[in-house]
Every structure is written in C-alpha cells, then in structure tokens.
N, C-alpha and C. Protein backbone atom coordinates (compact mmCIF):
# COMPACT_ATOMS: atom_id res chain seq x y z
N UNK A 1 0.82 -1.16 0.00
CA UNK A 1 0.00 0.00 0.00
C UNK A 1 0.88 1.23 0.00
N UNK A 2 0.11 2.83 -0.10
CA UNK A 2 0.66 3.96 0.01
C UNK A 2 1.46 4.29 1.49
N UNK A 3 2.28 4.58 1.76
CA UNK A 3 3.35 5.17 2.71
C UNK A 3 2.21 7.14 2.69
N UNK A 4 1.51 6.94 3.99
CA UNK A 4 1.00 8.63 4.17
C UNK A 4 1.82 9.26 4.90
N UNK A 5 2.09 10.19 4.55
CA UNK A 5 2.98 11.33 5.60
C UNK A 5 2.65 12.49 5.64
N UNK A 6 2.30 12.87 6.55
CA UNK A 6 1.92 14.70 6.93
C UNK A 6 2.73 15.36 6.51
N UNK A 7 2.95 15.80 5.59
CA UNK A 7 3.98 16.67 5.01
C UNK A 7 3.77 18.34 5.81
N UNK A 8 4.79 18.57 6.54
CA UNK A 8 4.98 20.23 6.89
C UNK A 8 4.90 21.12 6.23
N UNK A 9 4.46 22.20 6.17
CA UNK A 9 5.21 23.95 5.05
C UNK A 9 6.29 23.53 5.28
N UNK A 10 7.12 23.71 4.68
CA UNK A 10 8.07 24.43 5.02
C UNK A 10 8.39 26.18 5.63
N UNK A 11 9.21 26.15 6.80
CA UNK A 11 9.36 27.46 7.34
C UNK A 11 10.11 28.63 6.46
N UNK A 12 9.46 29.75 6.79
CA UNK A 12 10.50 30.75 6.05
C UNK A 12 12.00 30.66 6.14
N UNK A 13 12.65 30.86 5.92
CA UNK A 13 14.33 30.87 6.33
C UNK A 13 14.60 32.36 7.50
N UNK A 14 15.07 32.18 8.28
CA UNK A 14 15.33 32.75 9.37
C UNK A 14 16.28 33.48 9.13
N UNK A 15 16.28 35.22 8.91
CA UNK A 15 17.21 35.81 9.08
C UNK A 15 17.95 36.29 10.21
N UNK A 16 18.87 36.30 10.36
CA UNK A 16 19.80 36.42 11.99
C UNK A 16 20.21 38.34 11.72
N UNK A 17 20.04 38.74 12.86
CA UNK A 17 20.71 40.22 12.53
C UNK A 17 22.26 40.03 12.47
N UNK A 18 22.51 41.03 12.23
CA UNK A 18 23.98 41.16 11.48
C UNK A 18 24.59 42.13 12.67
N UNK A 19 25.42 42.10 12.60
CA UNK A 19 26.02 43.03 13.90
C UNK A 19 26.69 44.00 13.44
N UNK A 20 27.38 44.89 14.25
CA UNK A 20 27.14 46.21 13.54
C UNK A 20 28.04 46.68 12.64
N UNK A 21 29.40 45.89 12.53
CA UNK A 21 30.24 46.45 12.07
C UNK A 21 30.39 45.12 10.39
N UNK A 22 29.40 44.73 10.04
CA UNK A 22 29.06 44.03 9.06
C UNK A 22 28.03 44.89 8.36
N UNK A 23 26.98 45.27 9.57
CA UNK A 23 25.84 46.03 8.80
C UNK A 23 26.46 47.86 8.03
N UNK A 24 27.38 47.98 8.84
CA UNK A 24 28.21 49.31 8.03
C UNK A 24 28.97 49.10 6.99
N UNK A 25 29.40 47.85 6.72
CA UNK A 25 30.09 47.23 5.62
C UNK A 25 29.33 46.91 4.27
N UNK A 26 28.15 46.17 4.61
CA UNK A 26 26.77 46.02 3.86
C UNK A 26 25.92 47.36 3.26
N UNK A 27 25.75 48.44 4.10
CA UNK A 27 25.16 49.41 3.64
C UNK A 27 26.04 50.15 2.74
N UNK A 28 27.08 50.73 3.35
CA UNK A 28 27.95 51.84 2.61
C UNK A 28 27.85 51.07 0.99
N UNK A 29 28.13 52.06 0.01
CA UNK A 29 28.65 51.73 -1.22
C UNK A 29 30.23 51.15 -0.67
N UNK A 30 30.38 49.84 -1.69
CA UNK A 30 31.78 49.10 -2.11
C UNK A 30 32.30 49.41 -3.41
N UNK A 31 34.01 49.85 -2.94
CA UNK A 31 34.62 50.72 -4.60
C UNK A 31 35.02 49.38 -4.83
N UNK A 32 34.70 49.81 -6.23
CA UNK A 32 35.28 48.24 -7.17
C UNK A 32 36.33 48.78 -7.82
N UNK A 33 37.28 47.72 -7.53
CA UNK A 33 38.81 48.12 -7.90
C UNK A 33 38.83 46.91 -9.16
N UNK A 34 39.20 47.48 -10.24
CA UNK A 34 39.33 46.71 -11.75
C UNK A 34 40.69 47.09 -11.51
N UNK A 35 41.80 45.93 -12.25
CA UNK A 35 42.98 46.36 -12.91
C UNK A 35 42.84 46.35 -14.59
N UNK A 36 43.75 47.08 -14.82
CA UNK A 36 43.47 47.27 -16.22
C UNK A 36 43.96 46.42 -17.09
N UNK A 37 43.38 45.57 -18.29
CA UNK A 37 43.71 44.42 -18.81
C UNK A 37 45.03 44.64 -19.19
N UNK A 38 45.98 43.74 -18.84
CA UNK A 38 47.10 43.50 -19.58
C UNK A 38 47.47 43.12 -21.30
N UNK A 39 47.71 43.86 -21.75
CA UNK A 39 48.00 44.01 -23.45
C UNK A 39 48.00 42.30 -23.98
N UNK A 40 48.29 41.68 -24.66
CA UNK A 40 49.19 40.15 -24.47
C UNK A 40 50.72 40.57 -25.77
N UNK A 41 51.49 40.17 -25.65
CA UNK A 41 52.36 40.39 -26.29
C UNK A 41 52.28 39.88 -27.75
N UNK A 42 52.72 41.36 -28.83
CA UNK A 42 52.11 40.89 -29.89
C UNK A 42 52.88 39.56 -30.84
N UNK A 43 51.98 39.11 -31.45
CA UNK A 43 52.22 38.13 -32.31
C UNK A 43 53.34 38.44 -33.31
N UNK A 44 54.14 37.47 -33.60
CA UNK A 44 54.87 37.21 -34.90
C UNK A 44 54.61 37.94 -35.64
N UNK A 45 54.60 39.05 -36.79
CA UNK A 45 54.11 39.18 -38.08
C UNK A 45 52.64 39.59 -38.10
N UNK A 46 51.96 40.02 -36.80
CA UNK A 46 50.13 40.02 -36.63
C UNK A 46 50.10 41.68 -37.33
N UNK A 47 49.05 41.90 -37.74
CA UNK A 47 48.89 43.05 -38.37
C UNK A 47 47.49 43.08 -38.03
N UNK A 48 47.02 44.67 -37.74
CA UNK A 48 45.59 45.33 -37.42
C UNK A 48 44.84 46.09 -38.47
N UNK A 49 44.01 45.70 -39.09
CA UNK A 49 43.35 46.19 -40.30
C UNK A 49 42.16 47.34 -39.90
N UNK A 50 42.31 48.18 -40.63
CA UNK A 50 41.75 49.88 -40.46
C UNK A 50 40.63 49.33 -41.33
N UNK A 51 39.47 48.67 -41.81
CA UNK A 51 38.81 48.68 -42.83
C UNK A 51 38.27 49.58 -43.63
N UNK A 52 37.97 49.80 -44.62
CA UNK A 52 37.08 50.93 -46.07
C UNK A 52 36.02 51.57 -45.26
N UNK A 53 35.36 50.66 -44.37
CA UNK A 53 34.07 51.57 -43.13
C UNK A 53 34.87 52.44 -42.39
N UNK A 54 35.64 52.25 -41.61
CA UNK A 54 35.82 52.46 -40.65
C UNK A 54 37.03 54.06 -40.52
N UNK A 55 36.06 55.24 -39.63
CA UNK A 55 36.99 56.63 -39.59
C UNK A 55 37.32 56.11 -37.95
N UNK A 56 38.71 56.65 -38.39
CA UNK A 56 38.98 56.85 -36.45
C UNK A 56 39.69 58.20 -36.92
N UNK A 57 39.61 58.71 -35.36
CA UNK A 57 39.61 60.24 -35.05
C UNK A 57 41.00 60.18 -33.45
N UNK A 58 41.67 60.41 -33.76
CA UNK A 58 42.87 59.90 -32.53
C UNK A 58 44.01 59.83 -32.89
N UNK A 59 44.85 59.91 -32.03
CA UNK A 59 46.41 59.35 -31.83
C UNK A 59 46.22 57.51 -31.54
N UNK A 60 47.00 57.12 -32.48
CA UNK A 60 46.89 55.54 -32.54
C UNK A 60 48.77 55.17 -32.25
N UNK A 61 48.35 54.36 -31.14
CA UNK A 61 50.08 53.78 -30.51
C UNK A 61 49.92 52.47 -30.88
N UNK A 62 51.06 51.93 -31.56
CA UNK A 62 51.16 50.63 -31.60
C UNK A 62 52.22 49.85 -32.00
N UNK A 63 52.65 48.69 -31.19
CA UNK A 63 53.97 47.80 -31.16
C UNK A 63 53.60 46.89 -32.74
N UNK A 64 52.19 46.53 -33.40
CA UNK A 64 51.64 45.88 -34.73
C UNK A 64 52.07 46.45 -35.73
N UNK A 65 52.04 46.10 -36.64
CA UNK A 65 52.31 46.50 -38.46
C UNK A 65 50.15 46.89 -37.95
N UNK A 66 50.13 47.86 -38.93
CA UNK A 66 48.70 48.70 -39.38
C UNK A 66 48.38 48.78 -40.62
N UNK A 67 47.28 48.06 -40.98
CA UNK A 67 47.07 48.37 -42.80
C UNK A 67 45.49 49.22 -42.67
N UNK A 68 46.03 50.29 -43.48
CA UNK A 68 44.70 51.73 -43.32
C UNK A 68 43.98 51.70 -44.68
N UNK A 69 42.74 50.75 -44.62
CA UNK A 69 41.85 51.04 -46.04
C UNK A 69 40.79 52.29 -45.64
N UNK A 70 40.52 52.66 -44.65
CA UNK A 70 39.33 53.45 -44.03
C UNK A 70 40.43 54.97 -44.02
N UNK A 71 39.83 55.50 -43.09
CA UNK A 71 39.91 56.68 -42.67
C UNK A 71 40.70 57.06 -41.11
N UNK A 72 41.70 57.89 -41.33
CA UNK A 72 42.46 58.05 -39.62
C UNK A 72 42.63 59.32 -39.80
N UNK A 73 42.48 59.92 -38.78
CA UNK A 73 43.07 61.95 -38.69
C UNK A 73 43.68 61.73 -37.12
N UNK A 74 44.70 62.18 -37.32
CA UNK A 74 45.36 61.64 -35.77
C UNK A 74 46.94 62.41 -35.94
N UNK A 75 47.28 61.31 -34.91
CA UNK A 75 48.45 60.82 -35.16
C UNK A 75 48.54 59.06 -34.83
N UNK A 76 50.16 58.84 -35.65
CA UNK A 76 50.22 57.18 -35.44
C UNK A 76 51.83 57.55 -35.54
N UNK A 77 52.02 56.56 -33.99
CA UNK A 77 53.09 56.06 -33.14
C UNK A 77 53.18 55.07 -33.26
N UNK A 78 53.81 54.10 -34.51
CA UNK A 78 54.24 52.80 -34.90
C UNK A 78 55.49 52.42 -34.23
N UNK A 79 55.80 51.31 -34.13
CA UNK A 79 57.07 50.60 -33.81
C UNK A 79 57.06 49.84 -35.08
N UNK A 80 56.11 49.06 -35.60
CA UNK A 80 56.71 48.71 -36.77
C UNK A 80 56.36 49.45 -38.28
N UNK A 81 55.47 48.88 -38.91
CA UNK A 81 55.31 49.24 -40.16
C UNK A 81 53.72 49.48 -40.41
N UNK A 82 53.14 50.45 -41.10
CA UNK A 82 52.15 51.43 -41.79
C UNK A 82 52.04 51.20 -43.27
N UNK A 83 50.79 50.14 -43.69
CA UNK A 83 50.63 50.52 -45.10
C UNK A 83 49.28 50.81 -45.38
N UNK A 84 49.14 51.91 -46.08
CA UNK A 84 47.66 52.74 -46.60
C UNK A 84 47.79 51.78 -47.92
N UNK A 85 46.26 51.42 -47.38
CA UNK A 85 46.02 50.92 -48.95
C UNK A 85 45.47 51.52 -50.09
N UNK A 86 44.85 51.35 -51.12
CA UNK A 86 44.22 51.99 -52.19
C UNK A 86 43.34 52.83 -52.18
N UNK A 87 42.33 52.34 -51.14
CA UNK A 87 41.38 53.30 -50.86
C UNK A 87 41.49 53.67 -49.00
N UNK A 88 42.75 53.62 -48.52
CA UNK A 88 42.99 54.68 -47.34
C UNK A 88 43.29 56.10 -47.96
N UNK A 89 43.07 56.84 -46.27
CA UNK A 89 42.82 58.24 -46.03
C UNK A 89 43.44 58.23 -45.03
N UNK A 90 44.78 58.74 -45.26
CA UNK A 90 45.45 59.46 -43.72
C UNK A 90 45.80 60.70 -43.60
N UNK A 91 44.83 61.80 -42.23
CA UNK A 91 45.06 63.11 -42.29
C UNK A 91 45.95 62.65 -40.97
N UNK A 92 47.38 62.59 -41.11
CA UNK A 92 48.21 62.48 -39.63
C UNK A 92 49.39 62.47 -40.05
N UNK A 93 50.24 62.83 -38.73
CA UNK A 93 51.77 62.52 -38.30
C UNK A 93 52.10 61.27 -38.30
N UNK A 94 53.32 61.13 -39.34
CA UNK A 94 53.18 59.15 -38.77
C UNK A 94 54.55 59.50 -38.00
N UNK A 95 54.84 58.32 -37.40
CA UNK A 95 56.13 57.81 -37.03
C UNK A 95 56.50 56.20 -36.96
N UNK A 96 57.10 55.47 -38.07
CA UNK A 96 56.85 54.19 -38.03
C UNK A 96 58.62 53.82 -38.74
N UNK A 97 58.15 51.94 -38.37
CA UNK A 97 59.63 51.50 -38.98
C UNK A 97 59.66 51.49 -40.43
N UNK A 98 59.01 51.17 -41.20
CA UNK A 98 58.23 51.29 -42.48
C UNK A 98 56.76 51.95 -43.08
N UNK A 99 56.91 52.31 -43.84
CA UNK A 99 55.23 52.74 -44.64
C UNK A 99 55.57 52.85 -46.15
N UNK A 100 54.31 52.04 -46.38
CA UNK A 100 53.98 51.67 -47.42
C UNK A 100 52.42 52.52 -48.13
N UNK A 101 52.52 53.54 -49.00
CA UNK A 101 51.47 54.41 -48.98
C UNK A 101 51.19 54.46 -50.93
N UNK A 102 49.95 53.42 -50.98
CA UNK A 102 49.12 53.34 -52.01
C UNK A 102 47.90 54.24 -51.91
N UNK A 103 47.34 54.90 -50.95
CA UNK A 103 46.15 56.12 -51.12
C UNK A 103 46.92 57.25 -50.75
N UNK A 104 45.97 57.89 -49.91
CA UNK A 104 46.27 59.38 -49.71
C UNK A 104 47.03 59.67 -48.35
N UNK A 105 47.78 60.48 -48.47
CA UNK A 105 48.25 60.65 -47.01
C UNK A 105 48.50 61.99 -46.91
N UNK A 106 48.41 62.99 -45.63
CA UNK A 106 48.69 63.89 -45.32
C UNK A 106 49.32 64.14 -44.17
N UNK A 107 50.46 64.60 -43.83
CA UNK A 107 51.16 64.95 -42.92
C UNK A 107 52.64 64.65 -42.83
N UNK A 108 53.03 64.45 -42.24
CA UNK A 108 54.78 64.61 -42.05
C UNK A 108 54.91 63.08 -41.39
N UNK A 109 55.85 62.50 -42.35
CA UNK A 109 56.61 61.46 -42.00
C UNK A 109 58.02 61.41 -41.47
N UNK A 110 58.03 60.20 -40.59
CA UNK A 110 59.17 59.99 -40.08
C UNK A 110 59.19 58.37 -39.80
N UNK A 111 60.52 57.90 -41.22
CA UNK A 111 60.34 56.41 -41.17
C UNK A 111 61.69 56.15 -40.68
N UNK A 112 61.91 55.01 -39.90
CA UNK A 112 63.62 54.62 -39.63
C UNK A 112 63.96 54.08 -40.80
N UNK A 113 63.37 53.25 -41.67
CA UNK A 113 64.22 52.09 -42.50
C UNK A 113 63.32 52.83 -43.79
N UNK A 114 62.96 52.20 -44.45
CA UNK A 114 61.94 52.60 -45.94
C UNK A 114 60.88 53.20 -45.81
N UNK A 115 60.47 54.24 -47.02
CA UNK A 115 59.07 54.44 -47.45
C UNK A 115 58.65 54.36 -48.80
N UNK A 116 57.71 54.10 -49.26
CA UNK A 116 57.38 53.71 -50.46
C UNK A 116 56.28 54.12 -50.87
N UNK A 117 56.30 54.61 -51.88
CA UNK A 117 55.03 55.55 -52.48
C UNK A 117 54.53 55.26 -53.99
N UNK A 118 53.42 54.36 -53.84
CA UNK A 118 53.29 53.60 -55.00
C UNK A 118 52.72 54.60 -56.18
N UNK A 119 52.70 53.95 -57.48
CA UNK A 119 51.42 54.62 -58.65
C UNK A 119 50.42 54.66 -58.22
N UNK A 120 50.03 55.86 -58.55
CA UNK A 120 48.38 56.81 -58.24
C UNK A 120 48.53 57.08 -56.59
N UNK A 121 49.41 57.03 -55.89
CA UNK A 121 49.38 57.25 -54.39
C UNK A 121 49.72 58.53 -54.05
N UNK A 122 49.63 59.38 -53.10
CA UNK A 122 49.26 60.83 -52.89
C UNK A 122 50.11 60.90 -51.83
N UNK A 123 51.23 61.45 -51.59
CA UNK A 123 51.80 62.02 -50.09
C UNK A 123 52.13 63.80 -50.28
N UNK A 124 51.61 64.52 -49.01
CA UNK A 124 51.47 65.94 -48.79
C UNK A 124 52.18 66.38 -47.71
N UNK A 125 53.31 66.32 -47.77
CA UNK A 125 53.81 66.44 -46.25
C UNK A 125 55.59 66.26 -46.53
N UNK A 126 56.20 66.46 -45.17
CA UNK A 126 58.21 66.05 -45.05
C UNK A 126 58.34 65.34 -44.83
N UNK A 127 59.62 64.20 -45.16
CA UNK A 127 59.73 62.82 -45.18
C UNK A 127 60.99 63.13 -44.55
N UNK A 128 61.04 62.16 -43.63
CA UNK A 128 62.66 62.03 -42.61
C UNK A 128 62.86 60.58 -42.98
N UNK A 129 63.66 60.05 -43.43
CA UNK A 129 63.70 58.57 -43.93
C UNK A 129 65.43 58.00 -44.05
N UNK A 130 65.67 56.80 -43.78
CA UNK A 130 66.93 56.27 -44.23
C UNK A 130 66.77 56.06 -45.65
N UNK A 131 66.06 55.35 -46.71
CA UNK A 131 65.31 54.96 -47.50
C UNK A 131 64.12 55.46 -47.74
N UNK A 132 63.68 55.95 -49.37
CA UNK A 132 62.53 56.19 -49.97
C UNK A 132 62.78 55.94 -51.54
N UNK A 133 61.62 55.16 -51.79
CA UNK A 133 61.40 54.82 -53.06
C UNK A 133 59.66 55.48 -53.69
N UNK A 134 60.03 55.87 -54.70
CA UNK A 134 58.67 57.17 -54.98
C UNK A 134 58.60 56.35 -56.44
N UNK A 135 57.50 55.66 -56.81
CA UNK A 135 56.91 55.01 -58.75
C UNK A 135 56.88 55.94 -58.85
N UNK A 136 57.03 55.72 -60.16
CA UNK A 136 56.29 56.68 -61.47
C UNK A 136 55.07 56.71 -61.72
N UNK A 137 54.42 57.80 -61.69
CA UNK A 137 52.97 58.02 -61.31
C UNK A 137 51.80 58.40 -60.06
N UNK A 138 53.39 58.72 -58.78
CA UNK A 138 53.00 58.41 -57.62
C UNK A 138 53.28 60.39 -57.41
N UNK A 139 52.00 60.98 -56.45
CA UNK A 139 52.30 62.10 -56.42
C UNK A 139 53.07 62.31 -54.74
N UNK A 140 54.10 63.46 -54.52
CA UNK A 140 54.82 63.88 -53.47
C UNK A 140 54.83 64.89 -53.83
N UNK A 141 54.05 66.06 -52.56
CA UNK A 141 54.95 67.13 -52.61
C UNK A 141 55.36 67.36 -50.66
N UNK A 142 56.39 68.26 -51.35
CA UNK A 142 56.86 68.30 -49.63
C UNK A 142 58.71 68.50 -49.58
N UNK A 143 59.24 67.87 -48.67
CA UNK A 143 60.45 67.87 -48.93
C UNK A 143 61.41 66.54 -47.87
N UNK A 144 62.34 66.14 -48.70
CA UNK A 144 62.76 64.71 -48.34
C UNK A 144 63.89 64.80 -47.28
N UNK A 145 64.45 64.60 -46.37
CA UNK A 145 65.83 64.80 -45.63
C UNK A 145 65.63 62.91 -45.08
N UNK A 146 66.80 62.19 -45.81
CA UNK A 146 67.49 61.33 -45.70
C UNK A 146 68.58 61.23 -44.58
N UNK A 147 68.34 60.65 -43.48
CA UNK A 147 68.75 60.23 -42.50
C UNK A 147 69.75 59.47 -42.89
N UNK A 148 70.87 59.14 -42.06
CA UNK A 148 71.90 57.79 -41.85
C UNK A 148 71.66 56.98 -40.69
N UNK A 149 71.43 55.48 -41.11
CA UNK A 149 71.23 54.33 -39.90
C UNK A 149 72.33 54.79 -39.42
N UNK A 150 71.93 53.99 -38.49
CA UNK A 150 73.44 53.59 -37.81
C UNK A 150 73.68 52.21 -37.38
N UNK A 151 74.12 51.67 -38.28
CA UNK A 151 74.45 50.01 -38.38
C UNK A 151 75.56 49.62 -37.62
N UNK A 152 75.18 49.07 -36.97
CA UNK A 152 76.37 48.22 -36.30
C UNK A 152 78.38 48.76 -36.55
N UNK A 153 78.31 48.37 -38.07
CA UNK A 153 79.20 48.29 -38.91
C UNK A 153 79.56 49.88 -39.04
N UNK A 154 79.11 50.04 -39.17
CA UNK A 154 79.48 52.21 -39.03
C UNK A 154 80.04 52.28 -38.04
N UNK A 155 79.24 51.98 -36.89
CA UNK A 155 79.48 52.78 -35.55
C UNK A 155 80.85 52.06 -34.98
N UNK A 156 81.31 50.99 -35.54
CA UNK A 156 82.69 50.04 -34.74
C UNK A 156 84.08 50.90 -36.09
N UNK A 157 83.40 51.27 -37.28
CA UNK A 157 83.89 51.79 -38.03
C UNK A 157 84.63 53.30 -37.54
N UNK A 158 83.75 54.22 -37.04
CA UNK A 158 83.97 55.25 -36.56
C UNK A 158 84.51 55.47 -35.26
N UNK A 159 84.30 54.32 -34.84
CA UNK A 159 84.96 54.32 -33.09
C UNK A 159 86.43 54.00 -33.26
N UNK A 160 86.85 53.46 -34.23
CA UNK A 160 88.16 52.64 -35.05
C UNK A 160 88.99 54.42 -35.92
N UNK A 161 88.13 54.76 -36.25
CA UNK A 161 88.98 56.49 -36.72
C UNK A 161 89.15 56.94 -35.95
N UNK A 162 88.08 56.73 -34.53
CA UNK A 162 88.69 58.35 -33.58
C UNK A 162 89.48 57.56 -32.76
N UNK A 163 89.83 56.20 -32.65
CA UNK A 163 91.06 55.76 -31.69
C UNK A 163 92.48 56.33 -32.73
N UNK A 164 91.85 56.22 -33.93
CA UNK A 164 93.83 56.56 -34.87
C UNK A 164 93.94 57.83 -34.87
C-alpha cells in the first residue's frame, strides 16, 4: 500500500541580525577596484586592419604593423610598419619603422628604414627617412631629408677612426 505522511510547510528561512560592524560594511557603497587588462604580447608578423568603413579620429600607438583602407586623422606612433592601402585616407603625423602608402596621405613622416610611395598614391607632407622609393605616377609634394642608420658596422667603423 501507500506510505502517508503529513507533510509540513516548510518554514521561512530565518534571518539572523547582522552586527554592527558588518551592517556598516553592507550598507555603505563598495569601490570596485578593476585592474586594467594587460595588453598580451604581440604576435609574430600580426597586423591590425583599419577597414574601407571604418573613420577613427585619434592618436593611434602601436607595437603591430597597421594596414589603413578606411579613414584616420590623428596621429600614429608605430614601432613597426604602416601601409595605406588603395582606398585609405590618412590626415596624420606618422612615425613608423616602415610605410607603405598606395592612397592618400597627409602629414609629415618619419620612417627609420623605408618608405614607399606607390602609382596613383598621394603624399602631402616632409619625409625624414633612411630609405625612400617614390613610382612613377606616384604624387609627393613636400620635402625629403634622408637620415643615416646607424648600423652596427658604421658605428665600430667610426669608433676605429677616432682611436687613430
């Protein structure tokens, strides 16, 4: 047969007071302390794409290679290399290890190693460069001052004249 059992309510749950130096802990607002995400160290060869949509309006810092099909008015603080593509728009200061500039660019460059300024590509601005290579068909105006690396091989070179 059936097993009957008086089944109980169940009771409310019993709150206990809190004592006082919990209940001042509980009421006050709690500051929330975030740390700020750590970067991750960039990849091999990883590159950050500016897309044909996309305007940014800023100073852009970055340890990545940057390829600009969209729109930037800024400035850009490269460590490595900058290439505008066909249909980029750059109203900015660069400063990078390389750039590579197939659209438009405006402002004053400053490359350590190469710059390159393809057919139908537009630069408006001063070029500080070890290296620049300008096609035929490619417009520049502005003015060029060619830097000297300083390679290894120089500098043991020159330290070797001023000992003689």
């Amino acid at each position: 047969m059936w097993n009957k059992r008086d089944e109980v309510p169940s009771a409310p749950p019993v709150q206990r007071p809190t004592p006082p130096e919990q209940a001042q802990q509980v009421a006050g607002p709690q500051p929330v302390v975030r740390e700020a995400p750590k970067a991750p160290a960039p990849i091999a060869n990883s590159r950050v794409t500016i897309g044909a949509s996309m305007i940014i309006k800023g100073d852009i810092v970055s340890s990545e290679e940057i390829y600009v099909d969209g729109e930037v008015e800024g400035k850009l603080d490269l460590e490595q290399g900058l290439t505008v593509g066909p249909h980029g728009k750059v109203k900015a200061n660069i400063k990078a290890r390389e750039v590579v500039v197939s659209g438009d660019v405006r402002g004053n460059v400053v490359v350590s190693e190469k710059i390159t300024i393809h057919r139908n590509a537009s630069l408006i601005g001063d070029i500080k460069t070890a290296g620049i290579v300008i096609d035929d068909g490619a417009y520049f105006k502005g003015s060029i001052d060619i830097i000297r690396s300083n390679s290894p091989t120089k500098a043991v070179e020159a330290k070797a004249a001023k000992a003689s």
